[in-house]
Protein backbone atom coordinates (compact mmCIF):
# COMPACT_ATOMS: atom_id res chain seq x y z
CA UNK A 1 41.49 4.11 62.76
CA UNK A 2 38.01 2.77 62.55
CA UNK A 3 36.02 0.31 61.02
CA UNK A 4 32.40 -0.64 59.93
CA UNK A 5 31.26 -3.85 59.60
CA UNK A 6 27.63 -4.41 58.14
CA UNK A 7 25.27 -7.19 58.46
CA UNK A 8 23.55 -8.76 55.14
CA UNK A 9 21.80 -11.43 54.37
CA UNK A 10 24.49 -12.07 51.94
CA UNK A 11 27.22 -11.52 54.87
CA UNK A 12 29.29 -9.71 55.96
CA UNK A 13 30.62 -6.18 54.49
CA UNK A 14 33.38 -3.95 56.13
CA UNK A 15 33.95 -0.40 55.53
CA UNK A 16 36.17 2.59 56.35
CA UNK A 17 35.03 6.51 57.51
CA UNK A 18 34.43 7.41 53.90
CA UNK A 19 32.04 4.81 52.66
CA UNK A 20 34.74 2.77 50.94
CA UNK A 21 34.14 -0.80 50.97
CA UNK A 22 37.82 -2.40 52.45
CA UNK A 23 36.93 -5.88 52.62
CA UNK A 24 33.61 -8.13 52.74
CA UNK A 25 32.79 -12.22 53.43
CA UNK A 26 30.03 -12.78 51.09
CA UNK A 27 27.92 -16.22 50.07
CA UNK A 28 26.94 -16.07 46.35
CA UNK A 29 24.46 -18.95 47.05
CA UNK A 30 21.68 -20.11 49.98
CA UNK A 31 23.87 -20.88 52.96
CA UNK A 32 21.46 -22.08 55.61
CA UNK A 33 24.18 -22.21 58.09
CA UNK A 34 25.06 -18.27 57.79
CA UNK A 35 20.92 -17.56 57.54
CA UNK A 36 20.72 -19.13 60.53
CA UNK A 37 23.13 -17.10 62.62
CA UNK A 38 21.58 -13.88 61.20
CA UNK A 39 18.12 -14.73 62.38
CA UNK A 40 19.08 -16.41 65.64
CA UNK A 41 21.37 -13.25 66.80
CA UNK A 42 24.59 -15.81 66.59
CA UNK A 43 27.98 -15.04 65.65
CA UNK A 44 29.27 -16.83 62.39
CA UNK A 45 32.37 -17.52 61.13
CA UNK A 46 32.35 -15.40 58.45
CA UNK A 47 32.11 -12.54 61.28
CA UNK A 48 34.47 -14.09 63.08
CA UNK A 49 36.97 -14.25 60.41
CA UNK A 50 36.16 -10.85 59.38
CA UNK A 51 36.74 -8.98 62.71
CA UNK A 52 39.93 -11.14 62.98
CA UNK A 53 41.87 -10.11 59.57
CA UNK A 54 40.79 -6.17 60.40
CA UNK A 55 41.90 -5.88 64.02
CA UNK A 56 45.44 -5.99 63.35
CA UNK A 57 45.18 -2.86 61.64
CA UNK A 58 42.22 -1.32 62.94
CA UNK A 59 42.01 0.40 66.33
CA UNK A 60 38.12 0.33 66.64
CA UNK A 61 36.05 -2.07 65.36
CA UNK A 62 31.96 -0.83 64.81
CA UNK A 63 29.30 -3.52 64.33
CA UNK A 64 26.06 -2.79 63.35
CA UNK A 65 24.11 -5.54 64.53
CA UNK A 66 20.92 -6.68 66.79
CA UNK A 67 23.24 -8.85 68.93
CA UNK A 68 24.39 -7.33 72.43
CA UNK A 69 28.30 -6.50 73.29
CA UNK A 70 28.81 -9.72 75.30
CA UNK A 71 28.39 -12.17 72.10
CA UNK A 72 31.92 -11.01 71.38
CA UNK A 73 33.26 -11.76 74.49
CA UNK A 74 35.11 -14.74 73.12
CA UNK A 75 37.15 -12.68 70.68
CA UNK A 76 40.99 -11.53 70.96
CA UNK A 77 39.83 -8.06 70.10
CA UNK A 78 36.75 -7.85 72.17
CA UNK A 79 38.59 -4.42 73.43
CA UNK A 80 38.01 -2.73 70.15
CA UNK A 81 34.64 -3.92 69.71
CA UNK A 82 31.37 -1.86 69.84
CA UNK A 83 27.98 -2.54 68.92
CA UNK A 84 25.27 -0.33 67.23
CA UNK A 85 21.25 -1.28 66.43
CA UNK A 86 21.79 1.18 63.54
CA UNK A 87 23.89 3.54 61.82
CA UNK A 88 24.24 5.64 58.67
CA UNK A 89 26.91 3.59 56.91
CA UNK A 90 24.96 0.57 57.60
CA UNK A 91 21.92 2.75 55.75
CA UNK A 92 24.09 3.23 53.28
CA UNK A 93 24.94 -0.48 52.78
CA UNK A 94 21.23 -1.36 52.29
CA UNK A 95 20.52 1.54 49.78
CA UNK A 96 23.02 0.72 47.47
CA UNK A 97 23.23 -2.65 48.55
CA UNK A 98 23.00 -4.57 44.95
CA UNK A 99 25.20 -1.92 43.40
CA UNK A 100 27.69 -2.58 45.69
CA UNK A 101 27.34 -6.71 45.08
CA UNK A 102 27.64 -6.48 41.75
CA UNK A 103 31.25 -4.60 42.16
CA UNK A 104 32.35 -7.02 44.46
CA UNK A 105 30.79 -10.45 43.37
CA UNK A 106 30.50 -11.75 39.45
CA UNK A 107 26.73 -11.90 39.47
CA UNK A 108 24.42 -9.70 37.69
CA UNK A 109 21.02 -7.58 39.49
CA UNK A 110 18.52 -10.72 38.52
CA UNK A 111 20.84 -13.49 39.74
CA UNK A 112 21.58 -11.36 43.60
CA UNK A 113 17.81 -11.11 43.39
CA UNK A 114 16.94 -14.53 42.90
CA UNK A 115 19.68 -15.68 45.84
CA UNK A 116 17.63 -13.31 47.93
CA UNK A 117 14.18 -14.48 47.23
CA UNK A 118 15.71 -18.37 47.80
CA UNK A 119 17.00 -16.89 50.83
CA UNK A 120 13.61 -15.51 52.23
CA UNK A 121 12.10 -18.42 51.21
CA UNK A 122 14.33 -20.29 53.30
CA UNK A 123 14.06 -18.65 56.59
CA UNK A 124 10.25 -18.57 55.98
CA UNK A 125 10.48 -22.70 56.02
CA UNK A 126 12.78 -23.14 59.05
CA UNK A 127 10.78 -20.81 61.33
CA UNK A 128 7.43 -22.58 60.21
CA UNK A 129 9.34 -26.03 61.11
CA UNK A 130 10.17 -24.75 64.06
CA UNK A 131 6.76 -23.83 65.19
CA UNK A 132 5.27 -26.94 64.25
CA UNK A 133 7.41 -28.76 66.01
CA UNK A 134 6.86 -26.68 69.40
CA UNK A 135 4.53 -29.36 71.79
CA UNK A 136 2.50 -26.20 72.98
CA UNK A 137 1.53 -25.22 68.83
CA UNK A 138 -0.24 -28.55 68.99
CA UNK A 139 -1.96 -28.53 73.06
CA UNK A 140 -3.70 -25.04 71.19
CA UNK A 141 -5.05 -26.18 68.49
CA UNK A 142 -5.99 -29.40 69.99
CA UNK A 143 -7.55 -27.53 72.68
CA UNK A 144 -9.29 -25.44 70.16
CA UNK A 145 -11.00 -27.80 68.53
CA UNK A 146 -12.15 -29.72 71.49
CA UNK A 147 -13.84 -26.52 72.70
CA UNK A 148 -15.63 -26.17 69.51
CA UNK A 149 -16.90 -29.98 69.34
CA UNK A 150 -18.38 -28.84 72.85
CA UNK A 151 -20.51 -26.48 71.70
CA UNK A 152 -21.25 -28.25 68.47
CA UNK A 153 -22.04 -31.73 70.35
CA UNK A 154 -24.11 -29.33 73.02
CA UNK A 155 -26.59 -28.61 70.21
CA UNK A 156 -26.82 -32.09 68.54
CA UNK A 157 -27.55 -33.64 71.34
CA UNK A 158 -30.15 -31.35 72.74
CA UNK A 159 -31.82 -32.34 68.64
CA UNK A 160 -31.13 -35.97 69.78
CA UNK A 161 -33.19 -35.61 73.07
CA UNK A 162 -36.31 -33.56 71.23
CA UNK A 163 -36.56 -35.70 68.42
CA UNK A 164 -36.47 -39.28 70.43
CA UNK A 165 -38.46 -38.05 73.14
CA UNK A 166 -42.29 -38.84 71.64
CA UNK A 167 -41.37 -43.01 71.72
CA UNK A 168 -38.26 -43.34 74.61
CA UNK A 169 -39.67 -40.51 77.07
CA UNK A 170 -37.80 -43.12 79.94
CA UNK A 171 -34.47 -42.32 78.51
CA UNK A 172 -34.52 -38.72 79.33
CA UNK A 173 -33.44 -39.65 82.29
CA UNK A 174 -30.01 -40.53 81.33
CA UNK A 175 -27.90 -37.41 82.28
CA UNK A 176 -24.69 -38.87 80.72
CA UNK A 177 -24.86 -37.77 76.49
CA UNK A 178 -22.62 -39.94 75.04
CA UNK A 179 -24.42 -42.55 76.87
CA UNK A 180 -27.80 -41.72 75.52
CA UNK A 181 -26.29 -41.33 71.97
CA UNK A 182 -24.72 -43.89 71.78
CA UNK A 183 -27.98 -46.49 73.20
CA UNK A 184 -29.56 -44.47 69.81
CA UNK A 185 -26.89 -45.42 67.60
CA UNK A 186 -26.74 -48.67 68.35
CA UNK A 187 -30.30 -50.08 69.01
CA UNK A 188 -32.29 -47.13 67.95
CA UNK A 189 -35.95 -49.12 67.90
CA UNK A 190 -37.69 -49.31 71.22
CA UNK A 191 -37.42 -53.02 71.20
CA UNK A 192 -33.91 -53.11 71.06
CA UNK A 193 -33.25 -51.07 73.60
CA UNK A 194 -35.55 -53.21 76.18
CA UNK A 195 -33.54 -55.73 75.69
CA UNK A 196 -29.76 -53.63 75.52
CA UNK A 197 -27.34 -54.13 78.14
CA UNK A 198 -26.41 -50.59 77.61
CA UNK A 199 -29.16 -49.74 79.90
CA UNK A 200 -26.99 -52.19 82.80
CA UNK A 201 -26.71 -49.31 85.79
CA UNK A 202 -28.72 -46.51 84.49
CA UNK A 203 -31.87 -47.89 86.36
CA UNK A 204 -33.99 -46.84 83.46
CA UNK A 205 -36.81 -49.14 82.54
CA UNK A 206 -38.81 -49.50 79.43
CA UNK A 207 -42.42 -49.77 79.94
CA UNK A 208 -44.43 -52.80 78.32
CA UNK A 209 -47.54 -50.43 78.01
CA UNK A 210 -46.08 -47.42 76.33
CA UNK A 211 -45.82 -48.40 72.52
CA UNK A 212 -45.40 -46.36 69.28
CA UNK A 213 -45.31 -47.90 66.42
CA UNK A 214 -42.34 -45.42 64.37
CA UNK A 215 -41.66 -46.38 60.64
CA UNK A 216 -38.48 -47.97 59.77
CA UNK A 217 -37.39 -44.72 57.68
CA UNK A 218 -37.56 -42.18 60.63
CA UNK A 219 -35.98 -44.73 62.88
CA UNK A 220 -33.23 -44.80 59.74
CA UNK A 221 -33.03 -41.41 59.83
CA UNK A 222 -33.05 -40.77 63.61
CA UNK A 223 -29.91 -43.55 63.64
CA UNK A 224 -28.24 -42.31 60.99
CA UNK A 225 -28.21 -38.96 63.05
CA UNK A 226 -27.01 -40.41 66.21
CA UNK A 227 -24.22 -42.21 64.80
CA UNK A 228 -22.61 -39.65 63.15
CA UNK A 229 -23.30 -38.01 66.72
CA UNK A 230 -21.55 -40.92 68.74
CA UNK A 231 -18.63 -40.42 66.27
CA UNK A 232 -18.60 -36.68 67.50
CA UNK A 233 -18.39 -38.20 70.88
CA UNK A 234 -15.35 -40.83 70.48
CA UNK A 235 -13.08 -37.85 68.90
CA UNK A 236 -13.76 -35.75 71.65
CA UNK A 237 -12.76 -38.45 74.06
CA UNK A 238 -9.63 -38.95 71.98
CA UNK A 239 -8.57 -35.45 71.78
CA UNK A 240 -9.11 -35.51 75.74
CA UNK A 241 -6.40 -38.54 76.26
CA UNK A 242 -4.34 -36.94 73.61
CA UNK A 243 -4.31 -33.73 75.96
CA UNK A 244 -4.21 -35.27 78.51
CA UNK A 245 -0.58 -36.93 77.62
CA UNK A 246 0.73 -33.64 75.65
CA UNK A 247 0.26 -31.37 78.69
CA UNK A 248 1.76 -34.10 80.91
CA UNK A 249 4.55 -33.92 78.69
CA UNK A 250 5.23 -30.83 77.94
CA UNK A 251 4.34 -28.90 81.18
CA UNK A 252 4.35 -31.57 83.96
CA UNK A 253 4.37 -29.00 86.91
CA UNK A 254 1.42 -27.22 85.08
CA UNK A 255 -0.44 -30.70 84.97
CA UNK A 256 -0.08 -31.28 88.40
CA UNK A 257 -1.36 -27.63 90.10
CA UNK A 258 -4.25 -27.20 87.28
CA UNK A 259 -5.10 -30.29 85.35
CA UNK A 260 -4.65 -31.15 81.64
CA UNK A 261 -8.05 -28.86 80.48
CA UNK A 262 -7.13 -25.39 82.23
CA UNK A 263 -3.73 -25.74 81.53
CA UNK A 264 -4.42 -26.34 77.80
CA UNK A 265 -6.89 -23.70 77.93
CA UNK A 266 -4.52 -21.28 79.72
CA UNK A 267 -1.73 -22.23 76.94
CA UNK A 268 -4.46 -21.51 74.30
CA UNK A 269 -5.32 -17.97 75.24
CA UNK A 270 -2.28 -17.15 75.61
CA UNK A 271 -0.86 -18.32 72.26
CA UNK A 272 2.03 -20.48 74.59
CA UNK A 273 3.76 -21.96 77.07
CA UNK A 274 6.56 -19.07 77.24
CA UNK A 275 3.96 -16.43 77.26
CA UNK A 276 1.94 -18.18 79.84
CA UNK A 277 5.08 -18.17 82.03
CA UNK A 278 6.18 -14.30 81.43
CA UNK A 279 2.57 -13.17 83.04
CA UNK A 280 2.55 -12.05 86.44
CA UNK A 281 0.04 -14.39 88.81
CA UNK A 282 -2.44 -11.29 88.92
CA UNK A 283 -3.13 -11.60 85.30
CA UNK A 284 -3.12 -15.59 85.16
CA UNK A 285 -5.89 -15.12 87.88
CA UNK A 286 -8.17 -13.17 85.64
CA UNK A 287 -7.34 -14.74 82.16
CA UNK A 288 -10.76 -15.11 80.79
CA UNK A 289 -12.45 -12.31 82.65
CA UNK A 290 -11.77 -9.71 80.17
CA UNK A 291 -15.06 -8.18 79.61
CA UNK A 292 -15.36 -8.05 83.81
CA UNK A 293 -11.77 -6.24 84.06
CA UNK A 294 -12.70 -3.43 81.61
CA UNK A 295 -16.11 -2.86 82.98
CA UNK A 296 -14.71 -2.68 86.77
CA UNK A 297 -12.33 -0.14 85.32
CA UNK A 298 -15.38 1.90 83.21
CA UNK A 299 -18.23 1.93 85.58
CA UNK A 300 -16.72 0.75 89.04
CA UNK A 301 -18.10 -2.48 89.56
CA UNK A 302 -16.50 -5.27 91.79
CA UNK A 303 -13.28 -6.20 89.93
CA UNK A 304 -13.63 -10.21 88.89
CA UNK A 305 -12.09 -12.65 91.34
CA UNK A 306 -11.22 -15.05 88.81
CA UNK A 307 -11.64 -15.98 85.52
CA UNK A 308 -10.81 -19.30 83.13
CA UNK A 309 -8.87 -20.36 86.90
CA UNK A 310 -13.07 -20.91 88.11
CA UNK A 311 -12.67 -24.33 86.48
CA UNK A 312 -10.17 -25.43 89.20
CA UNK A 313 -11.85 -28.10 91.13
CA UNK A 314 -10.48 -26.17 93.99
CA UNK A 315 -12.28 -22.95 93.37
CA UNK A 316 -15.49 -24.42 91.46
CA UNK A 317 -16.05 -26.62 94.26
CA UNK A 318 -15.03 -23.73 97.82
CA UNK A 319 -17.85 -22.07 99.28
CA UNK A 320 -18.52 -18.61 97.73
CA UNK A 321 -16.09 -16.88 100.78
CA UNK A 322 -13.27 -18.45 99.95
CA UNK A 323 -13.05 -18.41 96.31
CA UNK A 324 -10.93 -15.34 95.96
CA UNK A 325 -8.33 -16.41 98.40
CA UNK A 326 -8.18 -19.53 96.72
CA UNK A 327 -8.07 -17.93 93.20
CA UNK A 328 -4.77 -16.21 94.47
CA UNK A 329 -3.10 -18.90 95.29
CA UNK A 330 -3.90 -21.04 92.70
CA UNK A 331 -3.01 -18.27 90.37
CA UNK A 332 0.60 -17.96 91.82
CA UNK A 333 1.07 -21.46 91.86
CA UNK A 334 0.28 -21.93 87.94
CA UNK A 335 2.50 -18.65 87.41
CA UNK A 336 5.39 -20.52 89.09
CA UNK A 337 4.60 -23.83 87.47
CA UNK A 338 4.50 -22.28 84.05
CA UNK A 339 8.07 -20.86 84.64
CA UNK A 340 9.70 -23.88 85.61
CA UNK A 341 8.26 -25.60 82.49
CA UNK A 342 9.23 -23.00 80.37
CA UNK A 343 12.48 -21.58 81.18
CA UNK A 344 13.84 -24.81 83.47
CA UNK A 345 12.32 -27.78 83.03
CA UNK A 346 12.60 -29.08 86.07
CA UNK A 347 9.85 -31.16 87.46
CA UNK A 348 8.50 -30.04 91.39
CA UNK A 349 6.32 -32.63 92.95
CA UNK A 350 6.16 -30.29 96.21
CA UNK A 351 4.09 -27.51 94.11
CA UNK A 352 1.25 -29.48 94.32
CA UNK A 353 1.21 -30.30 98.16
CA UNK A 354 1.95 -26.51 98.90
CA UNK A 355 -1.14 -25.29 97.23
CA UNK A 356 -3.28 -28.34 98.77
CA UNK A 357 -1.79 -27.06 102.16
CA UNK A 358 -2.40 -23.42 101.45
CA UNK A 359 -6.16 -24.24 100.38
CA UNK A 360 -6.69 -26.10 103.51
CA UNK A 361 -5.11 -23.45 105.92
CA UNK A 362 -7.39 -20.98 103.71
CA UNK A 363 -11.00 -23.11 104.96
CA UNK A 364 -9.59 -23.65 108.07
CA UNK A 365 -8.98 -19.81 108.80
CA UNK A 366 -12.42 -18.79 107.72
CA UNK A 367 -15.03 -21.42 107.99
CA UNK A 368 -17.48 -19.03 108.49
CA UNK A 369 -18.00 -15.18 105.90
CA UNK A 370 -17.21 -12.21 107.60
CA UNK A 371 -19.59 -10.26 108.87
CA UNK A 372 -19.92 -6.71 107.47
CA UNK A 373 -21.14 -3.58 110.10
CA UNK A 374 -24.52 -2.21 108.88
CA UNK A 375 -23.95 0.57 110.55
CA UNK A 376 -20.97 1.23 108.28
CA UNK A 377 -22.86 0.07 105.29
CA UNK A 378 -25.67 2.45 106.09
CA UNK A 379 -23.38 5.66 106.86
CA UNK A 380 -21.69 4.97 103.40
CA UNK A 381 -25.08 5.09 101.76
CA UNK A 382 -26.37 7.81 103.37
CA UNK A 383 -23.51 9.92 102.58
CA UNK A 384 -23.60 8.40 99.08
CA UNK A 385 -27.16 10.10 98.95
CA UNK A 386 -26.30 13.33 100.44
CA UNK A 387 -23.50 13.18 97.77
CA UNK A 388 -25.77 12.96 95.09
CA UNK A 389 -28.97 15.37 96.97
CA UNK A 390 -25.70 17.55 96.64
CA UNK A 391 -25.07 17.43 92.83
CA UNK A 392 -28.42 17.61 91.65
CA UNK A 393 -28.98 20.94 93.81
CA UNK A 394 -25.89 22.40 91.99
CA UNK A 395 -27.38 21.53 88.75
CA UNK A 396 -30.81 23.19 89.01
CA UNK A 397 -30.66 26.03 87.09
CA UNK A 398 -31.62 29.95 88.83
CA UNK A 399 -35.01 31.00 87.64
CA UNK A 400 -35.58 34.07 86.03
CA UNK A 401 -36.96 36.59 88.86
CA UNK A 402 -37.10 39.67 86.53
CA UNK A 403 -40.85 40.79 86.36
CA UNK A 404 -41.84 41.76 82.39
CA UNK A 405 -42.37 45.39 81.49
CA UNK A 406 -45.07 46.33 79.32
CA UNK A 407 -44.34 45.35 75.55
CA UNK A 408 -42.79 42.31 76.70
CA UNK A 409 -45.10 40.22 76.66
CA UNK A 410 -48.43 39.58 74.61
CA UNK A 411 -51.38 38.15 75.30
């Protein structure tokens, strides 16, 4: 004889080959415990007693479920178990589900419906919980809004440099921005900054014969603006340290083969650790490089050798020869990284040294480009233009040779 058992989010319902219901372990109210199991593909003990008071006198045992065979490999009767995504009984469960409730249970239509809408609400709450509480939720958005107070502090401070340029041309030669911004903030008149010990190390000098007089309201105004641009400039440097520890924490072996900033940035785009880690090295290597990808594929072009992976110091900083090879291996070195952080958690100190040795054998084998043969070069162009001398002569159309006869043509 066989049996159907039925998931719900109200339990668990079992019934025979005609659509009778034989026996059922149901929760009237919000049991987080038995939500939990559903969602998380675990067995509960209200399964578990279930398939236990029908296998004495069932010889089959049918479970419509989303969890695989071997989660019942515990059980007595794991013989008589089998496992279906979805069937027509458990169709017919969800169809008629509230009729069926209100048979078996003492609650009425609005009271089942209110236990589910508590229900969903509940799941709804644990999952967001659960992805706040994720480290790599919080590197993204972090990461995010650093990248944005880069481009908005990019602008300001270019406004900064125009507007105090007239009376403190000398500071313009202070590459470092928060530097310059902040010698604004603080001293802001030129007589204050002759005298700042900000200006300790820059080797910037005031001159004694360039003096503008500039009212006390635009130097007000000019202040105001660079403060609330200096304050711009200490969150950024905070969210930096605060990535800088966060990464560390969360994805040590990442930290050590990319840095704090591409790793966050890798994380970012691709919405998480555990995605990160499930992308082959190929794709980590040209992360970024979207736009490049899909016009090599439309039009041809030289696929890109890298992409978000440029702002390795390893690849930034390696002649223009090597950059690919390098790309490669730093790509497969962040791919393995990212999987022992993810799925292990195990911390691997040699990662690091194998991709400094690797980079090293890399310059060492090729200090010098290759050389290409212009004689090949030039045979593949010339045939390229006999190629295309080719086409166009198949695409003039034949002229008309046909003389006119008389009433053909007028004049």
């Amino acid at each position: 004889m066989k049996v159907i058992i039925i998931t719900t989010s109200f339990g668990f319902i079992a019934l025979n080959e005609e659509y009778e219901v034989i026996s059922s372990r149901l929760s009237t109210d919000v049991d987080t415990t038995l939500l939990d199991a559903i969602t998380k593909n675990k067995l509960s003990n209200m399964e578990i007693e279930l398939i236990d008071e029908l296998s004495d006198d069932y010889d089959e045992i049918v479970i419509e479920t989303n969890k695989s065979l071997s989660s019942y490999e515990s059980l007595e009767s794991f013989d008589k178990i089998s496992v279906e995504k979805d069937n027509e009984y458990g169709r017919y469960i969800r169809d008629k589900l509230y009729n069926i409730l209100e048979e078996i249970t003492n609650l009425n239509r609005s009271e089942l419906l209110t236990v589910t809408h508590d229900s969903y609400q509940e799941i709804a709450k644990e999952k967001i919980t659960e992805s706040v509480k994720t480290s790599d939720v919080m590197i993204v958005e972090t990461i995010n809004a650093l990248e944005d107070l880069e481009e908005t502090t990019g602008r300001l401070i270019e406004r900064l440099r125009q507007w105090c340029m007239p009376y403190l041309p000398e500071l313009d030669k202070i590459s470092n921005h928060h530097l310059y911004t902040k010698i604004i903030a603080l001293e802001t008149s030129r007589e204050n900054i002759k005298n700042s010990s900000l200006l300790e190390g820059t080797n910037v000098e005031l001159s004694d014969d360039y003096d503008i007089n500039m009212d006390d309201n635009d130097l007000e105004i000019i202040k105001s603006f660079a403060v609330s641009l200096n304050e711009l400039y200490e969150s950024k440097k905070t969210l930096e340290s605060y990535i800088q520890e966060k990464v560390h924490d969360v994805a040590p072996n990442l930290y050590d083969v990319a840095g704090a900033n591409l790793a966050a940035k890798l994380i970012a785009h691709c919405n998480g650790l555990e995605n990160l880690a499930k992308l082959p090295s190929s794709t980590v290597q040209i992360i970024g490089a979207e736009k490049a990808v899909f016009r090599h594929l439309k039009t041809g072009e030289k696929p890109p050798k890298h992409g978000l992976i440029f702002q390795h110091p390893s690849i930034r900083g390696s002649n223009w020869w090597h950059r690919g090879k390098i790309a490669r291996a730093v790509a497969g070195k962040i791919t393995i990284a990212a999987r022992r952080d993810a799925f292990t958690g195990e911390y691997s100190p040699e990662l690091k040294e194998q991709l400094d040795m690797r980079i090293e054998k890399i310059k060492k084998d090729n200090p010098f480009p290759e050389r290409r043969n212009k004689k090949s070069d030039e045979s593949k162009r010339k045939n390229k233009k006999d190629k295309k001398s080719r086409k166009d002569k198949r695409k003039k159309p034949k002229r008309n040779k046909r003389k006119l006869k008389k009433g053909e043509y007028t004049y």
